[in-house]
Protein backbone atom coordinates (compact mmCIF):
# COMPACT_ATOMS: atom_id res chain seq x y z
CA UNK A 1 -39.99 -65.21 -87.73
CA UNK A 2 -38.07 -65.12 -84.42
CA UNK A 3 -36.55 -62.17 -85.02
CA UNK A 4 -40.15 -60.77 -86.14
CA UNK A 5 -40.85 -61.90 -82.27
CA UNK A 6 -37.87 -60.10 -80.82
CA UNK A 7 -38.26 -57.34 -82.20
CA UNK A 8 -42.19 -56.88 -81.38
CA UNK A 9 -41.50 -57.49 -77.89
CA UNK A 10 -38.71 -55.18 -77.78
CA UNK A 11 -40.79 -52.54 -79.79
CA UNK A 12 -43.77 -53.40 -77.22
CA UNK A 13 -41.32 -53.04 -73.80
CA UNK A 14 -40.20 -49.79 -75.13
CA UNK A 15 -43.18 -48.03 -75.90
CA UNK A 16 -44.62 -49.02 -72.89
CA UNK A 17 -41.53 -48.58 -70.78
CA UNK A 18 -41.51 -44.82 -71.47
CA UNK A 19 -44.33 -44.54 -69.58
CA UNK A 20 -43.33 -46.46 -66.45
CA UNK A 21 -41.24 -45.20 -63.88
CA UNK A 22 -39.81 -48.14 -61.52
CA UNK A 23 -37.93 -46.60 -59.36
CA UNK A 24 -40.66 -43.84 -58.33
CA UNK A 25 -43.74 -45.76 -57.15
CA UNK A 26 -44.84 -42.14 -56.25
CA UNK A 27 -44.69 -38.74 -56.98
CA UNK A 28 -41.00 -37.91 -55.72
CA UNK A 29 -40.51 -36.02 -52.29
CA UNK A 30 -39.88 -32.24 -52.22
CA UNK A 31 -36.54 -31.87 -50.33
CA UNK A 32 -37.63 -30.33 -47.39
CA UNK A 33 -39.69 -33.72 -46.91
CA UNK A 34 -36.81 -35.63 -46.88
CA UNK A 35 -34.84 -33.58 -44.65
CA UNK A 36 -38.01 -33.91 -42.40
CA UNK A 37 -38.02 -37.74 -42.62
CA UNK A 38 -34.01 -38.14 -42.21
CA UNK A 39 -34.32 -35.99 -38.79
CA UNK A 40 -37.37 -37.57 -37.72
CA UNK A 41 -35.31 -40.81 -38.21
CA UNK A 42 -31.84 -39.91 -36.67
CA UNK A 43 -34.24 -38.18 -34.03
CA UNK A 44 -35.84 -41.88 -33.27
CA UNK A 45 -32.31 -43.59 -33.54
CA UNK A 46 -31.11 -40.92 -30.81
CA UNK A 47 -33.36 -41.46 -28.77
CA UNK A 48 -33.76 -44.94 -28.52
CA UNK A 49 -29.74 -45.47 -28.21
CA UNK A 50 -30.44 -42.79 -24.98
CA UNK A 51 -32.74 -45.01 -23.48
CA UNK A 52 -30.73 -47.76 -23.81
CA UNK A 53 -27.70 -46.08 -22.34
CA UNK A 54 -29.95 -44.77 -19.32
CA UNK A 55 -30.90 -48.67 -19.24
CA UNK A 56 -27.21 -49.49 -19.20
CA UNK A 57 -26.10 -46.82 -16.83
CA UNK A 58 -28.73 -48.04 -14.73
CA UNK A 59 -27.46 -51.85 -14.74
CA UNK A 60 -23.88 -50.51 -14.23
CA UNK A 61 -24.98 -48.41 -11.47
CA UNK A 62 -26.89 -51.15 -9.53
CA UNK A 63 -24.13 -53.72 -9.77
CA UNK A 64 -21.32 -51.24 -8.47
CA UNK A 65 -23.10 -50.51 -5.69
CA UNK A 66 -24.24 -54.12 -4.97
CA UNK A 67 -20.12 -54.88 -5.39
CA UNK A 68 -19.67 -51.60 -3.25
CA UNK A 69 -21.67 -51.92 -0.13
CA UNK A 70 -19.98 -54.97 1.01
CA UNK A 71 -16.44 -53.68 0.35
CA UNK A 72 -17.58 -50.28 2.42
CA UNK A 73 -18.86 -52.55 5.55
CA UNK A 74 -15.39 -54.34 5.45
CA UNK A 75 -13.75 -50.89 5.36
CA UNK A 76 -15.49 -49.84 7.97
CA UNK A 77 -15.11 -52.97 10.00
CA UNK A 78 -11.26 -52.32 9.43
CA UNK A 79 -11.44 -48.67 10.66
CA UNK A 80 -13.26 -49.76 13.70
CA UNK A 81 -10.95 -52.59 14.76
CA UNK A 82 -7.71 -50.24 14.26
CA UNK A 83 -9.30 -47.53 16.11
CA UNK A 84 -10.28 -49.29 19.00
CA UNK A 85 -6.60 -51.30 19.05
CA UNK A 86 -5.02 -47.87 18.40
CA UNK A 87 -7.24 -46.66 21.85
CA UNK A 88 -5.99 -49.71 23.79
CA UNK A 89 -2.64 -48.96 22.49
CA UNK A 90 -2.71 -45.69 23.55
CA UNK A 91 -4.38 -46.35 27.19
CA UNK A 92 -1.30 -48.49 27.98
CA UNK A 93 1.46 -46.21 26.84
CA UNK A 94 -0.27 -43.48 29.29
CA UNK A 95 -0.22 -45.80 31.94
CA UNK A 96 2.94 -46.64 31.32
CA UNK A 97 4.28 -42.85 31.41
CA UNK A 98 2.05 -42.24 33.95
CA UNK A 99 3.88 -44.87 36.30
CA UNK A 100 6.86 -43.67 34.79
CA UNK A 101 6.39 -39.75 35.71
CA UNK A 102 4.49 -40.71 39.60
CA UNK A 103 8.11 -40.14 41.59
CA UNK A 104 9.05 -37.26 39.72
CA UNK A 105 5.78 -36.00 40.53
CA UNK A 106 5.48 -36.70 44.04
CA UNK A 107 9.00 -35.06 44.40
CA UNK A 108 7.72 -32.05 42.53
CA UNK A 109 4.52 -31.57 44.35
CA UNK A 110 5.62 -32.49 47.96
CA UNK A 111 7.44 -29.00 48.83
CA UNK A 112 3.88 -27.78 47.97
CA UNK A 113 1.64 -30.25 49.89
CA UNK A 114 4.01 -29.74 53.11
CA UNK A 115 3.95 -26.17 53.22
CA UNK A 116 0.29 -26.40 52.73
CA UNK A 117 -0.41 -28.50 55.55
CA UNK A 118 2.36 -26.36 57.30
CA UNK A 119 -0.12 -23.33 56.97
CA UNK A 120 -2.96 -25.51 58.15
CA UNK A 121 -1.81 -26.64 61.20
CA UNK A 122 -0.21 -23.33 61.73
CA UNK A 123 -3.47 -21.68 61.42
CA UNK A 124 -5.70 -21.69 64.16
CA UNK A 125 -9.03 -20.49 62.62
CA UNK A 126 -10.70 -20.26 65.86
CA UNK A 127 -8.28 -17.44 67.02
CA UNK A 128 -8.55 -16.49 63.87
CA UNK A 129 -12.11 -15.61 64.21
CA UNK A 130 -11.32 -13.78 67.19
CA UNK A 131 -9.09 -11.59 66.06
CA UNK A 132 -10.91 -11.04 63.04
CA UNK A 133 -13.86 -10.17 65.21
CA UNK A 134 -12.03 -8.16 68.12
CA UNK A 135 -10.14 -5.98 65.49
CA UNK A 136 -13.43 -5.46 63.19
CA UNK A 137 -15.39 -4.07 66.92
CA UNK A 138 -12.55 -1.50 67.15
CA UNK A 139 -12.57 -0.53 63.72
CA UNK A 140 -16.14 0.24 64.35
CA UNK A 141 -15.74 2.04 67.73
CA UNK A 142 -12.94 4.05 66.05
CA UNK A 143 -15.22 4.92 63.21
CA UNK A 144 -17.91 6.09 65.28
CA UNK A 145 -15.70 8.04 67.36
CA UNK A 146 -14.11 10.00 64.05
CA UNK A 147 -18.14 10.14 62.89
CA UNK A 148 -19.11 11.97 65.83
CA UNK A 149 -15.83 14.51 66.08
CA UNK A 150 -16.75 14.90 62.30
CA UNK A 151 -20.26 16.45 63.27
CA UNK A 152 -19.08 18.12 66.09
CA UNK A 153 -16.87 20.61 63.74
CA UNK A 154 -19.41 20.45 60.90
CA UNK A 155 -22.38 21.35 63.28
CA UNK A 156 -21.51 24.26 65.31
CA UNK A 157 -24.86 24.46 66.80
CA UNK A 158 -23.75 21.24 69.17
C-alpha cells in the first residue's frame, strides 16, 4: 500500500507539474525589454559611481588645498625673506664698490671739473654781454646801411 501512495503522489505532482512553470512567475520578457532593463540598470550603476567620484574628487580637492595653502604662505614667506636679504646683500656690495671706485673717479673727473671752472672764471659774462650787445648794434647799422644801398640801385626813381 505504500507504494500505492508513492506512486499516486508521484502520478498527482506530475500531472499537475506540467502545468506549472516555477521559474516564470510571468509571461517571459521580449528581448528588447531586457536589453531596456540591463541599460537602465548599468545606466543607474554609472551614474551613481559618478556621483560618488564627483563626491570623492570633491573631498580630495578640499583637503589638498587645506594641506596647500599653508605650504604656499611658507613659500612665500621664504621668497620674501631671501629677497629682501638678497637686497641688503646687494646694497652693501654697491657700497662697497662704490667706495672702492670714488678715487678712480675723482681722478677721472677732475681734468673735467678744473677746466670747467677754468672757463668760468675765465669768462666774464658781463663783458660778455657787452660785446654781444656792441657787435649785434653794428650788425644792425651795417644791415641797414646794405638795405638802403639795396633800394637805391633797385629804385632808380631815388
Amino acid at each position: 500500500m505504500e507504494i500505492m501512495k508513492i506512486l499516486l503522489v508521484i502520478a498527482l505532482v506530475v500531472c499537475t507539474g506540467c502545468q506549472a512553470n516555477l521559474f516564470y512567475a510571468d509571461e517571459p520578457k521580449p528581448q528588447l525589454e531586457q536589453l531596456t532593463d540591463a541599460f537602465r540598470s548599468y545606466f543607474e550603476r554609472a551614474k551613481s559611481r559618478t556621483s560618488q567620484l564627483g563626491q570623492e574628487i570633491n573631498q580630495y580637492t578640499t583637503k589638498l588645498k587645506e594641506q596647500m595653502d599653508p605650504l604656499a604662505k611658507d613659500l612665500m614667506t621664504k621668497i620674501t625673506e631671501g629677497a629682501d636679504m638678497l637686497r641688503k646683500r646687494i646694497e652693501v656690495e654697491v657700497s662697497t664698490v662704490r667706495c672702492a671706485l670714488k678715487p678712480y673717479i675723482e681722478y677721472v673727473t677732475s681734468p673735467f671739473e678744473k677746466g670747467a671752472e677754468y672757463i668760468r672764471e675765465s669768462l666774464d659774462f658781463e663783458d660778455l654781454k657787452a660785446t654781444v650787445l656792441q657787435k649785434s648794434e653794428e650788425l644792425r647799422e651795417s644791415l641797414e646801411q646794405g638795405v638802403k644801398e639795396l633800394q637805391a640801385k633797385l629804385d632808380p626813381s631815388t
